[in-house]
Each structure stands twice: as structure tokens, then as C-alpha cells.
Protein backbone atom coordinates (compact mmCIF):
# COMPACT_ATOMS: atom_id res chain seq x y z
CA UNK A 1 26.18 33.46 26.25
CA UNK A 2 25.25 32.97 22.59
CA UNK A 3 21.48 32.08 21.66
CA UNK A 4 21.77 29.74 18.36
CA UNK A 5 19.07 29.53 15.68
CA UNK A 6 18.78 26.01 14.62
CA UNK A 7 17.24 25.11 10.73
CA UNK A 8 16.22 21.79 9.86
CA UNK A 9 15.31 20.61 6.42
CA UNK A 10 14.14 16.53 7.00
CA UNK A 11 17.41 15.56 9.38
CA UNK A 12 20.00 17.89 8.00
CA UNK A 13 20.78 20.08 10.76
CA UNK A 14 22.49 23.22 10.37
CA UNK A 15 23.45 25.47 13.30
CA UNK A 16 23.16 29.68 13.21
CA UNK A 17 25.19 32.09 15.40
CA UNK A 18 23.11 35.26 15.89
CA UNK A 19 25.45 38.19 15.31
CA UNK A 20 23.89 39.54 18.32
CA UNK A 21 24.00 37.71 21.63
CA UNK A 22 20.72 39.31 23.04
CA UNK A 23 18.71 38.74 20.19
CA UNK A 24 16.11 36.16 20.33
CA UNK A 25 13.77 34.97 17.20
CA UNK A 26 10.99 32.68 17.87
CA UNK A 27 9.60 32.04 14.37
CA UNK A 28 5.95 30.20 14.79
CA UNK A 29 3.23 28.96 12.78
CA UNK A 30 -0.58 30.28 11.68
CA UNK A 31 -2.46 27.81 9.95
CA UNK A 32 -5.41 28.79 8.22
CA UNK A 33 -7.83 26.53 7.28
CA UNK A 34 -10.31 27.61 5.02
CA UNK A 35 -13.13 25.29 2.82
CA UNK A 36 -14.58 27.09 -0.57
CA UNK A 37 -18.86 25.96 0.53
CA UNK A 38 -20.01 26.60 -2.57
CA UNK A 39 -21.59 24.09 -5.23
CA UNK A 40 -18.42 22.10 -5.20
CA UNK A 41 -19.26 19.95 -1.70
CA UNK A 42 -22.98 19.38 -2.95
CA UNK A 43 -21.82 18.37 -7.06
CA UNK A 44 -18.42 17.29 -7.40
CA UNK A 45 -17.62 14.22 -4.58
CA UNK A 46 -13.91 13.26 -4.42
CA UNK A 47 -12.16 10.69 -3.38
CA UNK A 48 -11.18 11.84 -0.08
CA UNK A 49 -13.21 14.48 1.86
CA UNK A 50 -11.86 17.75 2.86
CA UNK A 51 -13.30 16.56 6.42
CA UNK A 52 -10.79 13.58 6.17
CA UNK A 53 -8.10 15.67 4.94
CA UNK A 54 -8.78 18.89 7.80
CA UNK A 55 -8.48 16.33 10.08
CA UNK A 56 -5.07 14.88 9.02
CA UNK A 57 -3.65 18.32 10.00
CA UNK A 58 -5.06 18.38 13.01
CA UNK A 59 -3.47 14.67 13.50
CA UNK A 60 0.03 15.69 12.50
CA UNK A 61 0.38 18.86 13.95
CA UNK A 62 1.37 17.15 17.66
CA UNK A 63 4.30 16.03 17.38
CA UNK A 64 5.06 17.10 13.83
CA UNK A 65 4.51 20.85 13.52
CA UNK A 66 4.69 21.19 17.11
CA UNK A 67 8.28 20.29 16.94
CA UNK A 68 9.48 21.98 13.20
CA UNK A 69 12.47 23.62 13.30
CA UNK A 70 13.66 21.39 16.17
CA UNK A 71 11.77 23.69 18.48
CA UNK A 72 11.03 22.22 21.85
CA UNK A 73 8.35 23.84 24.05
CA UNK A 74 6.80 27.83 24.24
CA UNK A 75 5.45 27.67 21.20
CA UNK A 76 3.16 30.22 19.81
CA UNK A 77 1.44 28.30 16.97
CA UNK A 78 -2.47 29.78 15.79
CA UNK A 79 -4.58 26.74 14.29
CA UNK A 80 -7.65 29.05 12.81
CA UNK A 81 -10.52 27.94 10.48
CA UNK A 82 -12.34 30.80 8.35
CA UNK A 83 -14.53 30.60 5.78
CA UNK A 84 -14.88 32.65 2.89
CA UNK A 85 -18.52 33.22 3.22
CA UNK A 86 -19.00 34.28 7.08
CA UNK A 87 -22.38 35.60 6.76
CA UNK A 88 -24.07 32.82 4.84
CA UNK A 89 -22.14 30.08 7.43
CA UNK A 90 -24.14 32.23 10.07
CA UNK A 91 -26.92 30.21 9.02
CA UNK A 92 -25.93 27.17 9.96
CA UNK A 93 -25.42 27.83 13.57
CA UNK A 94 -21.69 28.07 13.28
CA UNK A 95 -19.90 31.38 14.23
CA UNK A 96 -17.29 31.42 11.37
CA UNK A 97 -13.89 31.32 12.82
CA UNK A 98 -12.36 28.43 15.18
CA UNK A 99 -9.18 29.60 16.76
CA UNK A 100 -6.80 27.60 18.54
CA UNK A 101 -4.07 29.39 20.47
CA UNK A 102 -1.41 26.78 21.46
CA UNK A 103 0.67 29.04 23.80
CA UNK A 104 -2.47 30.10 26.02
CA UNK A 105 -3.85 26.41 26.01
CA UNK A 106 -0.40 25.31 27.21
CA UNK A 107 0.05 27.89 29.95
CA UNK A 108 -3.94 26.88 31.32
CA UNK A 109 -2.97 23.75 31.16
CA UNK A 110 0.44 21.83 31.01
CA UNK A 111 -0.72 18.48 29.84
CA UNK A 112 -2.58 20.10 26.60
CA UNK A 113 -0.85 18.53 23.90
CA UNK A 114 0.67 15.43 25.64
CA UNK A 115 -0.27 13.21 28.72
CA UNK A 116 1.44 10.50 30.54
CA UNK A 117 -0.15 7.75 30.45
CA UNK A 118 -3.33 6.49 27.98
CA UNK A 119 -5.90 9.39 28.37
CA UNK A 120 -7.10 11.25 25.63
CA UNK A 121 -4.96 14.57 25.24
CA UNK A 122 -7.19 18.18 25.57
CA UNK A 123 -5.84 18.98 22.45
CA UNK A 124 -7.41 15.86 20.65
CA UNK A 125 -10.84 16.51 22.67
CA UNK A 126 -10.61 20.08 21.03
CA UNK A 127 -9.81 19.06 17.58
CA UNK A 128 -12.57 15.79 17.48
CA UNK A 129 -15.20 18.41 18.82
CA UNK A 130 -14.03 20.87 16.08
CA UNK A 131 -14.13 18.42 13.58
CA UNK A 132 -17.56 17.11 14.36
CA UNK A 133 -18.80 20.65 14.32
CA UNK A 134 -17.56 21.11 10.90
CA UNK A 135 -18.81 18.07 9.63
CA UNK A 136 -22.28 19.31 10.84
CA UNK A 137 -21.69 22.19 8.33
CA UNK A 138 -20.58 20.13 4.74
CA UNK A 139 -23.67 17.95 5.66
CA UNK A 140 -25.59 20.94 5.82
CA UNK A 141 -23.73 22.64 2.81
CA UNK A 142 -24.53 19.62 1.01
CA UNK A 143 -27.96 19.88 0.69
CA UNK A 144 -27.79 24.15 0.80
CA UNK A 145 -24.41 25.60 -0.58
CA UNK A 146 -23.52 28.15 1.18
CA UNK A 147 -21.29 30.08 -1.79
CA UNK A 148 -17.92 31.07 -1.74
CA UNK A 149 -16.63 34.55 -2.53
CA UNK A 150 -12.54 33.87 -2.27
CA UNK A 151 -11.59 37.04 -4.35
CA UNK A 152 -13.00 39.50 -1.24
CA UNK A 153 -12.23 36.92 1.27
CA UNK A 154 -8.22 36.99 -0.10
CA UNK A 155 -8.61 40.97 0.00
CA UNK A 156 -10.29 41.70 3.05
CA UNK A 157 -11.52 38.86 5.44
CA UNK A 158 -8.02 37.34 5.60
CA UNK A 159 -6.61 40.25 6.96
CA UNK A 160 -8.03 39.17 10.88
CA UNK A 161 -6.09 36.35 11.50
CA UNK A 162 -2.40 37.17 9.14
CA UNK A 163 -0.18 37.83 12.47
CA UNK A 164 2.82 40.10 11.47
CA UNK A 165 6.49 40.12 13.26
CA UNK A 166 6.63 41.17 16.73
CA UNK A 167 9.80 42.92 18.33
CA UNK A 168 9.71 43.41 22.33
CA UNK A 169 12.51 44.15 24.69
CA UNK A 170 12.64 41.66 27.91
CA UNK A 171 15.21 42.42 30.42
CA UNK A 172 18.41 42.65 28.39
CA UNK A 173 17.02 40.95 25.69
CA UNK A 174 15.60 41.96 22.07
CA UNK A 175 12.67 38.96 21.42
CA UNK A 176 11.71 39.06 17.68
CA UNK A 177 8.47 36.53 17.16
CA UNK A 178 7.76 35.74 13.60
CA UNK A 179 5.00 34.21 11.80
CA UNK A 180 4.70 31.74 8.68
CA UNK A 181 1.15 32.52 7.71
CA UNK A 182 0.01 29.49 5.86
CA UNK A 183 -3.24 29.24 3.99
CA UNK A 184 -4.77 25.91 3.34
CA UNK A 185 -7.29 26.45 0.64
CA UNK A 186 -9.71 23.70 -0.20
CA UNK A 187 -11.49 24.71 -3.72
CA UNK A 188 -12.67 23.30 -6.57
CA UNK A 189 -10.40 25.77 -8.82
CA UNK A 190 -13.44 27.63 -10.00
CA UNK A 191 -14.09 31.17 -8.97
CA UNK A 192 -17.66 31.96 -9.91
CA UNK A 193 -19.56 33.68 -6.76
CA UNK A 194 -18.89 37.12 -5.91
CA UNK A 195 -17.85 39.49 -8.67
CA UNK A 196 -18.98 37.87 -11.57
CA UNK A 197 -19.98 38.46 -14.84
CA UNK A 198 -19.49 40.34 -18.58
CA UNK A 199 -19.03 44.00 -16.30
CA UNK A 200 -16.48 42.44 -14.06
CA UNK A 201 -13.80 42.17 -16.29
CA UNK A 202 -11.16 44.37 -18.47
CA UNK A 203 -10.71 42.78 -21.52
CA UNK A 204 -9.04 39.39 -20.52
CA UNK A 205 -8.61 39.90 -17.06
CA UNK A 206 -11.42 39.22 -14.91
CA UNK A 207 -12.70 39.00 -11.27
CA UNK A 208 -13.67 35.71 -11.62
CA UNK A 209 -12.81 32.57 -13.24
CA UNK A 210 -15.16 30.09 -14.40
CA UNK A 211 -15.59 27.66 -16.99
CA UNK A 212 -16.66 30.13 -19.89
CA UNK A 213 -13.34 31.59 -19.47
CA UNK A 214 -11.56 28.50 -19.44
CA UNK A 215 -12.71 27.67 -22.50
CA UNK A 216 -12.18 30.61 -24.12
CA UNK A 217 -8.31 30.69 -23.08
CA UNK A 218 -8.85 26.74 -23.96
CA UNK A 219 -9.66 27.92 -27.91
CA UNK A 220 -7.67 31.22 -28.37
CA UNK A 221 -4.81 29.07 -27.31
CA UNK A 222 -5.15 26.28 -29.86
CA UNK A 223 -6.00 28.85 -32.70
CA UNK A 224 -3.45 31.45 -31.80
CA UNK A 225 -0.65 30.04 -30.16
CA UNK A 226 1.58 29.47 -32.71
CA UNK A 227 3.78 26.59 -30.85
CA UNK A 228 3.89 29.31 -27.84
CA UNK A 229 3.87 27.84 -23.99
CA UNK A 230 0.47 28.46 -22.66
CA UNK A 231 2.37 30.07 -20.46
CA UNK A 232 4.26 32.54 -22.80
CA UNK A 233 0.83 32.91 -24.32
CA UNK A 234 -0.90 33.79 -21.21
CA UNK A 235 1.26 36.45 -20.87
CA UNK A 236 0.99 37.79 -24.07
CA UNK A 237 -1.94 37.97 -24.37
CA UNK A 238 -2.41 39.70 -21.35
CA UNK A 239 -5.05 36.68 -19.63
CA UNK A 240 -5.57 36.44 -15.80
CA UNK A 241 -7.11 37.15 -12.61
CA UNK A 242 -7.03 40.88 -11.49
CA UNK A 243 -4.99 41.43 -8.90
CA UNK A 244 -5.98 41.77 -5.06
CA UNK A 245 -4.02 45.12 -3.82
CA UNK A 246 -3.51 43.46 -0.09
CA UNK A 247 -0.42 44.76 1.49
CA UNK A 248 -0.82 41.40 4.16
CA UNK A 249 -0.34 39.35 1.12
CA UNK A 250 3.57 39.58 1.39
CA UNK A 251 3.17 38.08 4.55
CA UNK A 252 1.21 35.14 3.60
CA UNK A 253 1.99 31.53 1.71
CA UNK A 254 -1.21 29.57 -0.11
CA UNK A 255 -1.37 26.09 -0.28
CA UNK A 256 -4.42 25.69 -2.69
CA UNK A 257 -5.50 22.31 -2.82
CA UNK A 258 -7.94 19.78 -4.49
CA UNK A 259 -8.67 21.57 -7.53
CA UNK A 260 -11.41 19.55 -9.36
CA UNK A 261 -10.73 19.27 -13.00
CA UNK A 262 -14.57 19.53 -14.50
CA UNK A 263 -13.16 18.83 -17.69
CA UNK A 264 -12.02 15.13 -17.13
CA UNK A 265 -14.13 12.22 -17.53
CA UNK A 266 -15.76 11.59 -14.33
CA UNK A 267 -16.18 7.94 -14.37
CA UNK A 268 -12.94 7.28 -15.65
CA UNK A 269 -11.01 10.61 -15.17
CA UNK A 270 -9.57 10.34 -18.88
CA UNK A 271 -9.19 13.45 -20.39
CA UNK A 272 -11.65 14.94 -22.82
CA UNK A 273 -10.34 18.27 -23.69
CA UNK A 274 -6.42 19.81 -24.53
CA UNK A 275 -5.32 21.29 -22.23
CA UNK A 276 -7.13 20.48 -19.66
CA UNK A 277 -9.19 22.62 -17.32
CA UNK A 278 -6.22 22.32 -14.32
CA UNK A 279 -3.23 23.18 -16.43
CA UNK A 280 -4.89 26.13 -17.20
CA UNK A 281 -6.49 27.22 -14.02
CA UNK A 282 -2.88 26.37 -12.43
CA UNK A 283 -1.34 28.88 -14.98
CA UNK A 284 -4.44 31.81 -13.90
CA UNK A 285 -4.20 30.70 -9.76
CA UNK A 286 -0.08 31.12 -10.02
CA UNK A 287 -0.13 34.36 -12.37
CA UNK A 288 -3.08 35.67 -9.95
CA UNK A 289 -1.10 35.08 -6.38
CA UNK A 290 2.36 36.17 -7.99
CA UNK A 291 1.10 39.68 -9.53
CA UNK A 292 -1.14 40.23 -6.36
CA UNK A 293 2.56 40.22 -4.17
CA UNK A 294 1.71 36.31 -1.94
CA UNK A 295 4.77 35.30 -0.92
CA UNK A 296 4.43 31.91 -1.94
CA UNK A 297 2.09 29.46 -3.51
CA UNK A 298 1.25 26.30 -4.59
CA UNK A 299 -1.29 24.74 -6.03
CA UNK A 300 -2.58 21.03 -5.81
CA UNK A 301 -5.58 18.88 -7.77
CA UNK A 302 -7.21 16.40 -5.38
CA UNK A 303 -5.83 13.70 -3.85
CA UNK A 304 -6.20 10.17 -4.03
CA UNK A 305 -5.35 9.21 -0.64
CA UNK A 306 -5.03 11.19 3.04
CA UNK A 307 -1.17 10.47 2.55
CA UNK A 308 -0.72 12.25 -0.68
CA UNK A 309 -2.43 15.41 0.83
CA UNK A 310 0.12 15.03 3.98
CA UNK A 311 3.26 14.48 1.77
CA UNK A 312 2.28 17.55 -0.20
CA UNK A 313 1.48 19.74 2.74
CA UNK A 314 4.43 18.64 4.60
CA UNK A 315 6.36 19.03 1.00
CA UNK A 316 5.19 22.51 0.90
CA UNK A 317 5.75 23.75 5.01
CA UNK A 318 9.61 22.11 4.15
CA UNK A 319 10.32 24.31 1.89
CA UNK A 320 12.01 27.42 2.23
């Protein structure tokens, strides 16, 4: 008996023999949602809410994620929320971390993701209740900001919920389960709570990055650069975000999304100032994640539409 891996990329299907007969890989996914609280919720309003857009993943993961890869059923997919600030979210009533464990719902109860006939699925009762909970929170954060400290969160608080590969033997059979541990990161782009300040930085690399610095790069650049890439200058000049020493990180992929470009118009969203403030937090966010060993990232402004944040989500999960 051979056990066969099968890969699919959209509807290109292309079929794996294992090399060994009694070796079984389960590869499964851990979405983590996590919202930046801070000023960004209370100051900066965008044209789709991250409420609307948490929700969307919530909507497409049944069929869509359930069944990536062309996997059927036995799934061992984590859906977990965390936020970067657990102590301050405290406040609000909330305890911090939603985790939903797809194989255990399943097994206590068989009709968790799909029904047959019109009733609503446990699955959907679960998410609506999560996402009303949530929205409790913004509405809250919107009048109190609750802060966001992403630099220790990335180091440390991310660390509970990264799920590494698991080898068991069952009967004859080596079982190998794997993780893609996915990140969703709603921020702004602007990382000012935490470590902050003048005695937080070594020379041009900081802790932090705020607008100060932005502008700073912003100026150097246009003085100095000579024709350069801002890229090539960047790295030349020795600019970024000091790295996080996380051994998890080389297990983990970041899709960083809605970065809010402060430096835009915002009536009109024209540009005031070259380069803008997202090319060049793109450049520190990519530098940052690449030097601090994440095994791959992206990084999005906001959206227009709940469709563009799907397409690029999906885009990103695709990819190999």
C-alpha cells in the first residue's frame, strides 16, 4: 500500500509518492489572529473594519481552508486570537486568547462544521459569538486604547500558540503532523508603545518605529542617496528594526496587513510626502522579519473592500 501526498496550487494537481510506504504527513493549519489596540482603532478609521475583515476568515475557512491541499476530513486546524497587549485587554472583561480546536470540536460533535439540512452550523454559532465578543472590545478600545506592544509580543507572547512538527509511531506506521503557523497582523504600521524612545536605539536601529524615524530615513534619503534604491540605502546605511532573537520565528509566516499610511492626504488619500510613509515602513517591516529568521512575510496597506483582503490572504496561504 502506498500513502500519496497530494499538492494543489488553484486546480493544478500534482501527485507525491512517499519514499516510504508507512510514512504519513498530515500538514495542518494555525491561524493567528491578532489586532494592534492601540491609538490606531480610536484615530485612524478605514474603509473596512478589522471586525469585517476577522470575520471574512472566519467565513472562508469552511469549506475553503478546511479543504486546502485537497484534504478531506481529520483535520487538525487551530483558529486562535491573541492580542499583543494581554494585560491591558484584561480590562475589558475579555480573557485574551480565543482558541478554536477543529479536530476536538469535530470528534464532540460530527455535524460541527457542516449540517444537512438549513440549521445554523456549531461552528458558525462559535464564530458569530466570537465575533460579537470582539466587537465589544474595538468599541471599548475606541473610546480607551488599550496599547499595543508587538516587538515583546513577536518575542515572547507568540511563543504559546506556534505548534511545532509532531512525529508519533501508530501501529506500523510513522505519523508526521506539521504546522503552517500563520500570523494575521492587523496594524497601523507604526510601532510606538513598548520600548520606545532616544535610549532604545543603537544608532539607526531602533526598538521602535514611529513617525520621527520615518522622517528622518524620509530626509537622509533624499539628501544622501545619491540615485541609490531606498533599499540599497537602507542597507547601507545600516537603518532598521532590531532584531527579535526568537528561535519559533523559523516556524512562523506573517501576513501584516492594513498598514495606515499617516502620511497621505486623508480626505483624498493623495500623497503629500516622497516616499511615502508605507514604502518605507514596508522596507523596515521586511528587513525587520527577514534578519529576525520569520520564515515568510508579507506585508499589506488597507484594503478597500472585504474581497481585496480575501484575495490577498488567500494569495498569500497559496503560496509556497
Amino acid at each position: 500500500m502506498f500513502f500519496l501526498l497530494f499538492n494543489c496550487t488553484g486546480d493544478k494537481k500534482d501527485q507525491i509518492v512517499l519514499e516510504n510506504p508507512k510514512q504519513v504527513i498530515s500538514e495542518n493549519l494555525n491561524i493567528i489572529i491578532t489586532p494592534d489596540l492601540s491609538n490606531r482603532v480610536k484615530n485612524y478609521p478605514k474603509p473596512v473594519s478589522d471586525i469585517d475583515l476577522i470575520k471574512n476568515i472566519f467565513d472562508n475557512y469552511y469549506p475553503k481552508l478546511y479543504n486546502y491541499k485537497n484534504r478531506v476530513s481529520g483535520q487538525k486546524d487551530l483558529i486562535n486570537l491573541l492580542f499583543t497587549n494581554s494585560n491591558i485587554i484584561k480590562e475589558y472583561n475579555y480573557n485574551g486568547i480565543f482558541s478554536l480546536n477543529i479536530n476536538q470540536k469535530e470528534n464532540q460533535n460530527r455535524s460541527y462544521l457542516k449540517t444537512f439540512d438549513d440549521t445554523e452550523t456549531a461552528f458558525k454559532k462559535d464564530s458569530r459569538n466570537f465575533i460579537s465578543n470582539l466587537n465589544k472590545v474595538y468599541k471599548q478600545v475606541a473610546i480607551n486604547p488599550a496599547g499595543a506592544d508587538i516587538f515583546q509580543f513577536i518575542k515572547d507572547k507568540l511563543n504559546t500558540v506556534i505548534q511545532k512538527e509532531k512525529t508519533v509511531e501508530v501501529q506500523d506506521y510513522i505519523v508526521t503532523t506539521t504546522y503552517r503557523n500563520i500570523l494575521v497582523l492587523f496594524t497601523d504600521g507604526y510601532i510606538e508603545a513598548g520600548l520606545y524612545g532616544a535610549a532604545n536605539c543603537i544608532n539607526n536601529k531602533c526598538y521602535f518605529l514611529d513617525g520621527v524615524i520615518i522622517d528622518n530615513f524620509r530626509n537622509d534619503y533624499k539628501k544622501n542617496g545619491n540615485g541609490l534604491s531606498m533599499e540599497v540605502f537602507f542597507q547601507q546605511n545600516d537603518y532598521g528594526i532590531i532584531p527579535i532573537e526568537n528561535e519559533d520565528l523559523k516556524n512562523l509566516e506573517i501576513f501584516v496587513c492594513e498598514l495606515f499610511d499617516r502620511s497621505l492626504n486623508e480626505k483624498t488619500g493623495s500623497q503629500r510626502k516622497i516616499p511615502n510613509d508605507y514604502d518605507i515602513m514596508k522596507i523596515f517591516w521586511e528587513d525587520w522579519f527577514d534578519k529576525s529568521g520569520v520564515k515568510k512575510r508579507k506585508i499589506y496597506p488597507k484594503v478597500d473592500s472585504v474581497d481585496e483582503f480575501n484575495k490577498n490572504l488567500m494569495s498569500f496561504i497559496d503560496e509556497k
